[in-house]
PDB file of N, CA and C in Angstrom:
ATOM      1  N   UNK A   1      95.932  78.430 118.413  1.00  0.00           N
ATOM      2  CA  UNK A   1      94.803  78.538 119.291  1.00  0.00           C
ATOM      3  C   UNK A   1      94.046  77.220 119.227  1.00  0.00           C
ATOM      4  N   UNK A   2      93.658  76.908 120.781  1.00  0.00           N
ATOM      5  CA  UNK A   2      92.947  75.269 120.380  1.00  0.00           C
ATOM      6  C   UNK A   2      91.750  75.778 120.895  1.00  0.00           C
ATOM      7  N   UNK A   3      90.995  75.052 120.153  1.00  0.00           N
ATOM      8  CA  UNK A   3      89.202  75.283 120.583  1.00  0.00           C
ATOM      9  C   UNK A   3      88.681  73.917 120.703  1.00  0.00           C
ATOM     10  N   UNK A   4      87.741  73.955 122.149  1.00  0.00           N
ATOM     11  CA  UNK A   4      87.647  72.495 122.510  1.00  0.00           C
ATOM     12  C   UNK A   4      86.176  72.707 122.917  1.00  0.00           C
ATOM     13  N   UNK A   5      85.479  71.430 122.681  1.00  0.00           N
ATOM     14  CA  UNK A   5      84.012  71.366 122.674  1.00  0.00           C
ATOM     15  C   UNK A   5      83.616  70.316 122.853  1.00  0.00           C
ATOM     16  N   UNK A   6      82.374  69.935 123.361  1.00  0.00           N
ATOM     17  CA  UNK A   6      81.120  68.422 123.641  1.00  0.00           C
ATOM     18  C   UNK A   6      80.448  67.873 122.953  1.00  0.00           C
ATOM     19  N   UNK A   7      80.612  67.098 122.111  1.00  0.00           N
ATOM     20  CA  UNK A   7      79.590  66.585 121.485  1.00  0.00           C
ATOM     21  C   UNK A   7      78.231  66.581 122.099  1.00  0.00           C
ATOM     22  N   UNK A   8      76.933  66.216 121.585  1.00  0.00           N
ATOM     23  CA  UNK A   8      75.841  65.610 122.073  1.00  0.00           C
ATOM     24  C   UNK A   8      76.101  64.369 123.476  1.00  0.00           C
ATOM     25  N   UNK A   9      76.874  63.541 122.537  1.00  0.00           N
ATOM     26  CA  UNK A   9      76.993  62.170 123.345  1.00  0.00           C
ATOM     27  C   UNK A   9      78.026  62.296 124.054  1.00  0.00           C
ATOM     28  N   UNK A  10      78.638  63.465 124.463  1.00  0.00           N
ATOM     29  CA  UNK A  10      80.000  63.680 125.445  1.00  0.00           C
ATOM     30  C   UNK A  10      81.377  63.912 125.323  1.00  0.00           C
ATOM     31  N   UNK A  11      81.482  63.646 123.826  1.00  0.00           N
ATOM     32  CA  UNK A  11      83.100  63.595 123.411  1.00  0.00           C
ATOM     33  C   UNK A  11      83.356  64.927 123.039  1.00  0.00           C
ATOM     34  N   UNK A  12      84.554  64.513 123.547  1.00  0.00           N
ATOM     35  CA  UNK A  12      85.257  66.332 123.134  1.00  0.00           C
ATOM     36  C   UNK A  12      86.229  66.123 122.195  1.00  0.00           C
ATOM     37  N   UNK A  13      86.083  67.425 121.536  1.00  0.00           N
ATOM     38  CA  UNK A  13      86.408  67.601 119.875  1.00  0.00           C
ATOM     39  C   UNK A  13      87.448  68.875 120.755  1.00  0.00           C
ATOM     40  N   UNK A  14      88.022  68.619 119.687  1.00  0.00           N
ATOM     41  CA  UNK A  14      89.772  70.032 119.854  1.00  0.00           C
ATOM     42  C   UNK A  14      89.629  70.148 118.331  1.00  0.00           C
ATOM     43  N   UNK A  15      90.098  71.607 118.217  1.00  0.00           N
ATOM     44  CA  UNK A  15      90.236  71.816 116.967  1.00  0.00           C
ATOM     45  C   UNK A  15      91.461  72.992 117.269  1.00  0.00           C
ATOM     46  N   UNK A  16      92.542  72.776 116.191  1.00  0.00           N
ATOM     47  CA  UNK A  16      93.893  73.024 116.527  1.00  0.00           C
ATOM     48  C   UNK A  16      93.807  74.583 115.128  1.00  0.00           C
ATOM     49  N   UNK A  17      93.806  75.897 115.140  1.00  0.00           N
ATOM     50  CA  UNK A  17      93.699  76.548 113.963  1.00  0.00           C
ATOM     51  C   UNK A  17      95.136  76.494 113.933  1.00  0.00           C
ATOM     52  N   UNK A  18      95.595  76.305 112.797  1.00  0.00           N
ATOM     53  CA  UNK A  18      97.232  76.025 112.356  1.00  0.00           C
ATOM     54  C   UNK A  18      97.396  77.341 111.340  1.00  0.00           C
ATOM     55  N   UNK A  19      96.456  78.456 110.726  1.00  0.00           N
ATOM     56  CA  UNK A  19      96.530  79.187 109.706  1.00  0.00           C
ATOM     57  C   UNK A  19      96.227  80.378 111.024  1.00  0.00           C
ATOM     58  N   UNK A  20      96.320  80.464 112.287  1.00  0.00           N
ATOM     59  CA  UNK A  20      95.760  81.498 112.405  1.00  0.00           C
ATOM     60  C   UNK A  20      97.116  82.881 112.320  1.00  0.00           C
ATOM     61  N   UNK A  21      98.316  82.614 112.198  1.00  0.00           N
ATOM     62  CA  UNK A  21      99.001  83.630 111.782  1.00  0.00           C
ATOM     63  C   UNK A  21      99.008  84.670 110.417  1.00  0.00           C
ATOM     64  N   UNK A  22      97.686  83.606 109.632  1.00  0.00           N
ATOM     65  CA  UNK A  22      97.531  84.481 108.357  1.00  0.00           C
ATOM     66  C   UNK A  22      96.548  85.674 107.994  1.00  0.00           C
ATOM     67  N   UNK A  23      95.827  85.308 109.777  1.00  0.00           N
ATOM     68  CA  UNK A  23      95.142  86.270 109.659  1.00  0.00           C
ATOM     69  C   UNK A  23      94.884  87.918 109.634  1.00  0.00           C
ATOM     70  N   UNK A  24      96.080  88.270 110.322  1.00  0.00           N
ATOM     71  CA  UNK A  24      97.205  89.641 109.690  1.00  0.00           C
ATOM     72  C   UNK A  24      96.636  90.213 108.632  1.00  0.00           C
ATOM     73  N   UNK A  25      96.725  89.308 107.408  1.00  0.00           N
ATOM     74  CA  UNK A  25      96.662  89.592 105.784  1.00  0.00           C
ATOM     75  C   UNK A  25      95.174  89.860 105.539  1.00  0.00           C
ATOM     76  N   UNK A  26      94.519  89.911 106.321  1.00  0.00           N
ATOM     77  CA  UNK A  26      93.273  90.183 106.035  1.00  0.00           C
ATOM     78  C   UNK A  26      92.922  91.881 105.995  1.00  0.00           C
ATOM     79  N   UNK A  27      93.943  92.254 106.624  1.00  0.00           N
ATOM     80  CA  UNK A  27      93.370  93.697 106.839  1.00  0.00           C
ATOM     81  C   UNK A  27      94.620  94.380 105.046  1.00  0.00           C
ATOM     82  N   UNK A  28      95.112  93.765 104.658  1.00  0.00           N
ATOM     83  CA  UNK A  28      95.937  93.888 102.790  1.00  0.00           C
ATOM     84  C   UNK A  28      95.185  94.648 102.096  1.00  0.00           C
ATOM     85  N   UNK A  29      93.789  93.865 101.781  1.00  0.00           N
ATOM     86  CA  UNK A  29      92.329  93.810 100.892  1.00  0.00           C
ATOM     87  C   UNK A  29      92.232  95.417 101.240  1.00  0.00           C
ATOM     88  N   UNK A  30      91.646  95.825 101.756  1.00  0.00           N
ATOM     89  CA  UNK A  30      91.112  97.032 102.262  1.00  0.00           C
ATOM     90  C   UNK A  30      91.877  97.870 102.174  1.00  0.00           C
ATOM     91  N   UNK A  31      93.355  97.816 102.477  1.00  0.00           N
ATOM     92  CA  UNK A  31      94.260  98.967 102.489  1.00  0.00           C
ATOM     93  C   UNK A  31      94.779  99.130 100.784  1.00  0.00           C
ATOM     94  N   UNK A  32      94.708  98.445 100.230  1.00  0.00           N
ATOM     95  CA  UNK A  32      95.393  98.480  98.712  1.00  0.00           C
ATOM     96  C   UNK A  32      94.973  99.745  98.670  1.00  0.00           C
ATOM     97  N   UNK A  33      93.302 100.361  98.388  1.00  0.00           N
ATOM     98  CA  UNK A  33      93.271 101.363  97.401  1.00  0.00           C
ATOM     99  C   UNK A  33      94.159 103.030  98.247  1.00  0.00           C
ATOM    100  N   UNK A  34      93.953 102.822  99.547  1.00  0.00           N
ATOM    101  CA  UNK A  34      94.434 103.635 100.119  1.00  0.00           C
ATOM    102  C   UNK A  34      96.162 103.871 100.009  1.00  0.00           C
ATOM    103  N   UNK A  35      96.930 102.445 100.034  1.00  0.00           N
ATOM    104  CA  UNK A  35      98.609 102.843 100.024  1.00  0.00           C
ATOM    105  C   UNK A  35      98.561 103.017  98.433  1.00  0.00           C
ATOM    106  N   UNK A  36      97.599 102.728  97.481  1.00  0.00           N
ATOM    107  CA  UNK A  36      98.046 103.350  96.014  1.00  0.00           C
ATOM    108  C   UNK A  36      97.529 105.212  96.066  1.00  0.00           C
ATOM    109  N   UNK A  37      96.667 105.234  96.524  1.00  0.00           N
ATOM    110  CA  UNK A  37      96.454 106.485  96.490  1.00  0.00           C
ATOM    111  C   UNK A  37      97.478 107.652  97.155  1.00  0.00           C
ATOM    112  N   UNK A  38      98.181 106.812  98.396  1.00  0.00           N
ATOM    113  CA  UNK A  38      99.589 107.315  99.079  1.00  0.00           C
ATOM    114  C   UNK A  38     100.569 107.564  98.164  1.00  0.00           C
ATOM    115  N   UNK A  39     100.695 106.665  97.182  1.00  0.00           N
ATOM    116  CA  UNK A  39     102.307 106.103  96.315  1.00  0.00           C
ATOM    117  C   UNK A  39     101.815 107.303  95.143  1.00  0.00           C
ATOM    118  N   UNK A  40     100.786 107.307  94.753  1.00  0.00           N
ATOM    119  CA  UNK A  40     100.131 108.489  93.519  1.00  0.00           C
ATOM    120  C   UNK A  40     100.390 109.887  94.064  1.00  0.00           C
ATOM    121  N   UNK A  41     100.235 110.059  95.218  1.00  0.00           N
ATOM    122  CA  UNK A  41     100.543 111.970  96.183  1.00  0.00           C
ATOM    123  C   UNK A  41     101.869 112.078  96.266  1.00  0.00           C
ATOM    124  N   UNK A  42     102.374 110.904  96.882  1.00  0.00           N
ATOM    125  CA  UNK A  42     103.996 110.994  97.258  1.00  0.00           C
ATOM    126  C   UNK A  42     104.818 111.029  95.545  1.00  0.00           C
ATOM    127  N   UNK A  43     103.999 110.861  94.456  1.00  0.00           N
ATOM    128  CA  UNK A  43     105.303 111.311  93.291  1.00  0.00           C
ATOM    129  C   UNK A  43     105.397 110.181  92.740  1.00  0.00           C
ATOM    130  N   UNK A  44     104.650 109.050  92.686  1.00  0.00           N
ATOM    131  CA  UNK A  44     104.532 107.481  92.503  1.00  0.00           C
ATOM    132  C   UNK A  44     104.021 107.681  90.832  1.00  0.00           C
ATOM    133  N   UNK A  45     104.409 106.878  90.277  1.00  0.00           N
ATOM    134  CA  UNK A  45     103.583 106.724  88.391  1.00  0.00           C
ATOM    135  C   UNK A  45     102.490 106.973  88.895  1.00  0.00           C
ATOM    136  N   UNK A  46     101.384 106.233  87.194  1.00  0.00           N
ATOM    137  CA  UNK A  46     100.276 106.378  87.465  1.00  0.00           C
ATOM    138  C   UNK A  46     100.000 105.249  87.367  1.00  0.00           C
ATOM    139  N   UNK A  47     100.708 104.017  87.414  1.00  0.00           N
ATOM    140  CA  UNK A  47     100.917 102.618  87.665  1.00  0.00           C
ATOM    141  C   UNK A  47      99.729 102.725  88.710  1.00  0.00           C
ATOM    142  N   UNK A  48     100.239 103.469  89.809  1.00  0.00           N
ATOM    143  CA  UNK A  48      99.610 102.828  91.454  1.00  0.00           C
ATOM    144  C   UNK A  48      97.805 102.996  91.107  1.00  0.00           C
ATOM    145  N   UNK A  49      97.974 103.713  90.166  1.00  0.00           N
ATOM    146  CA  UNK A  49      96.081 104.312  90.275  1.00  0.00           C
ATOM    147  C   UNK A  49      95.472 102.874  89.562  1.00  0.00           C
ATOM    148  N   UNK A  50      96.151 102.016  88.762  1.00  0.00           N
ATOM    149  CA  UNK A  50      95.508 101.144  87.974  1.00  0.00           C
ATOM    150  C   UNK A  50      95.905  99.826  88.932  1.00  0.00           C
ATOM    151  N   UNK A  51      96.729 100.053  90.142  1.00  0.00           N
ATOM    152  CA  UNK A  51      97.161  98.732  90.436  1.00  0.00           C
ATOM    153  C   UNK A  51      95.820  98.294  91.627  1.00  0.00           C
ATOM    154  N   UNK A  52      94.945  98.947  92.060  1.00  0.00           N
ATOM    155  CA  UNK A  52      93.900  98.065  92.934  1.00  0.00           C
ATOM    156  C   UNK A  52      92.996  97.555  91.498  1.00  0.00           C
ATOM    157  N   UNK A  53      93.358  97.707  90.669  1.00  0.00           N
ATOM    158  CA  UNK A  53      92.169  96.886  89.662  1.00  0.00           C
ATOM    159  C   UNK A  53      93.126  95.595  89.534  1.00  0.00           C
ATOM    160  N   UNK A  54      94.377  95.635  89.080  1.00  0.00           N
ATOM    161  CA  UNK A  54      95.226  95.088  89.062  1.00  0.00           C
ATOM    162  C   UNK A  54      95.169  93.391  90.293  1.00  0.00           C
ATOM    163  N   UNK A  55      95.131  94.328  91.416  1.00  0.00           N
ATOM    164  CA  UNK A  55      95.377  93.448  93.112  1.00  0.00           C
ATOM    165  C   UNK A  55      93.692  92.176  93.004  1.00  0.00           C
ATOM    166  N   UNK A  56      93.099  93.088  92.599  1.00  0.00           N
ATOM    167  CA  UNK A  56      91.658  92.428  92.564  1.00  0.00           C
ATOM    168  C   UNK A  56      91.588  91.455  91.780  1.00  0.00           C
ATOM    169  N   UNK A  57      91.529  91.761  90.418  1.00  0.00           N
ATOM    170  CA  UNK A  57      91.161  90.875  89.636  1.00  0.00           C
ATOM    171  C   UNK A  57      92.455  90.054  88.727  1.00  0.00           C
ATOM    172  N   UNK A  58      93.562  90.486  88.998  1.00  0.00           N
ATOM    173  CA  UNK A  58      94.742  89.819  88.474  1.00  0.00           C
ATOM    174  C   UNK A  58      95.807  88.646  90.013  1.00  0.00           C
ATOM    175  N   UNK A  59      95.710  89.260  91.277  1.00  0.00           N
ATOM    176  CA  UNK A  59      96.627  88.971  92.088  1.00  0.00           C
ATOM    177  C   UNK A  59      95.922  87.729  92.428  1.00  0.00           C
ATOM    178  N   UNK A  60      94.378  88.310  93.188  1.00  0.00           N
ATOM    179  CA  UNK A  60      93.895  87.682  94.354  1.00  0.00           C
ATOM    180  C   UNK A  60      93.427  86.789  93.607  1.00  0.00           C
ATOM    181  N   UNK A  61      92.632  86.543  92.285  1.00  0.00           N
ATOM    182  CA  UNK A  61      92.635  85.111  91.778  1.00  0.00           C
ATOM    183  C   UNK A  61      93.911  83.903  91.344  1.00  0.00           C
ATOM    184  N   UNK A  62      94.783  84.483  91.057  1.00  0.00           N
ATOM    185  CA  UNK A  62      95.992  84.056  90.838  1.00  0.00           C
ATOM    186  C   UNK A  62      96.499  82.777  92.525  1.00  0.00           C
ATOM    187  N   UNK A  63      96.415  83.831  93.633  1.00  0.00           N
ATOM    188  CA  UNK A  63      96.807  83.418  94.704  1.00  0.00           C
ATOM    189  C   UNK A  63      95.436  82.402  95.487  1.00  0.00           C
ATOM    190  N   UNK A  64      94.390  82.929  94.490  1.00  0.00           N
ATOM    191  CA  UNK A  64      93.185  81.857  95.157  1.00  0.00           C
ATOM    192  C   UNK A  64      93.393  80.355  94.373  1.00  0.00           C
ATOM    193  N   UNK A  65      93.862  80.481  93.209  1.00  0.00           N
ATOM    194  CA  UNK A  65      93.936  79.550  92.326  1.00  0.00           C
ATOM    195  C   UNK A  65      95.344  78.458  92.850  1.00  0.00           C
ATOM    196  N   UNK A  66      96.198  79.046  93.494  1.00  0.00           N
ATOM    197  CA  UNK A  66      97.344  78.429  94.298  1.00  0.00           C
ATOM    198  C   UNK A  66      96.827  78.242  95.602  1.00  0.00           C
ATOM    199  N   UNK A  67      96.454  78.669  96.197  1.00  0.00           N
ATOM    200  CA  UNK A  67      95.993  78.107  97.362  1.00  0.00           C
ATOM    201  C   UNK A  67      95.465  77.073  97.936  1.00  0.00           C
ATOM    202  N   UNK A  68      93.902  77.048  96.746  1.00  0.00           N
ATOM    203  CA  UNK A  68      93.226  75.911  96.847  1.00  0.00           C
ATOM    204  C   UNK A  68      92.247  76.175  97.924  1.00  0.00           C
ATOM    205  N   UNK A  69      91.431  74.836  97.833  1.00  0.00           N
ATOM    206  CA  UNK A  69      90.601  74.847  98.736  1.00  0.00           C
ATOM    207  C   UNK A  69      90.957  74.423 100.591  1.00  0.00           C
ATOM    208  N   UNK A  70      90.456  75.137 101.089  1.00  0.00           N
ATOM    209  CA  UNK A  70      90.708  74.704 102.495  1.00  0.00           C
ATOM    210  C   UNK A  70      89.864  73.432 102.935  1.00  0.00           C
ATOM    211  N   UNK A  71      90.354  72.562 103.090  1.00  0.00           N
ATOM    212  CA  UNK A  71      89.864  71.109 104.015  1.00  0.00           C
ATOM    213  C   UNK A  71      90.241  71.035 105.571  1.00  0.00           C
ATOM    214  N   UNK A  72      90.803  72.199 105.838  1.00  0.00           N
ATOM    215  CA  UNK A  72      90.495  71.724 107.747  1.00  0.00           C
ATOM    216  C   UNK A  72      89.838  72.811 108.045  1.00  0.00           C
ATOM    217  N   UNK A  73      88.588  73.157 107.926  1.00  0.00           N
ATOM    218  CA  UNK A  73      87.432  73.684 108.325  1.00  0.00           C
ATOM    219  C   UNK A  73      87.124  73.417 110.077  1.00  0.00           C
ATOM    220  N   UNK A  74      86.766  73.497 110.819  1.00  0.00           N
ATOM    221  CA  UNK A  74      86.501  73.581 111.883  1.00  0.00           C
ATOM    222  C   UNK A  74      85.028  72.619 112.102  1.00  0.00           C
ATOM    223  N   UNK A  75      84.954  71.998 112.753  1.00  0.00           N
ATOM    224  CA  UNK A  75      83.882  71.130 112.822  1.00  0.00           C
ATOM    225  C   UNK A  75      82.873  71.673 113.735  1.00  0.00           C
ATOM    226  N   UNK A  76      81.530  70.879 113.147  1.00  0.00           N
ATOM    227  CA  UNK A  76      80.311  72.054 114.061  1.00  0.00           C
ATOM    228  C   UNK A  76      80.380  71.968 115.464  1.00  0.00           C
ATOM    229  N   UNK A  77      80.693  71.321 116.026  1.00  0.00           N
ATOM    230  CA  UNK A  77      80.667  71.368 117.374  1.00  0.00           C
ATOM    231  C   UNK A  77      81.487  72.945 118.056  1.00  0.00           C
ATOM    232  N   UNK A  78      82.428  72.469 117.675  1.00  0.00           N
ATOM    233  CA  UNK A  78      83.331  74.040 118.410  1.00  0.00           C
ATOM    234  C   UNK A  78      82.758  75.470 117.489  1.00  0.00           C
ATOM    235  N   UNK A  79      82.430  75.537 116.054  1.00  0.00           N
ATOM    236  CA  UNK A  79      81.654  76.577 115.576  1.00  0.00           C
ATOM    237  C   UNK A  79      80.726  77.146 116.643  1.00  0.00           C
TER     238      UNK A  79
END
């Protein structure tokens, strides 16, 4: 998706989102406690009941810590 905008003084800014296919994964977060609570009814250990503590504080720092910081932020103009 390109997003294109005016500066003050006239120039136009494009901003190209190159991550926007990851945005999918956003709706993951929210569903964890619900597909463990699925996997626990359907006959699942009791693994699944401890694994959203697990996803939280063991996965998602793990995968924040690989990730890194994002540097192509979107510039104020097109914001």
């Amino acid at each position: 998706m390109i997003f294109v905008s005016q500066r003050a003084d006239g120039q136009t800014v494009e901003f190209v989102d190159r991550k926007r296919y990851w945005w999918i994964l956003s709706i993951l977060s929210p569903s964890i406690p619900g597909i463990s609570a699925l996997m626990i009814l359907g006959g699942g250990s009791l693994f699944w009941a401890a694994f959203p503590t697990f996803f939280y504080f063991v996965v998602v720092p793990i995968l924040d810590y690989l990730v890194g910081e994002d540097t192509t932020n979107p510039p104020e103009e097109v914001v």
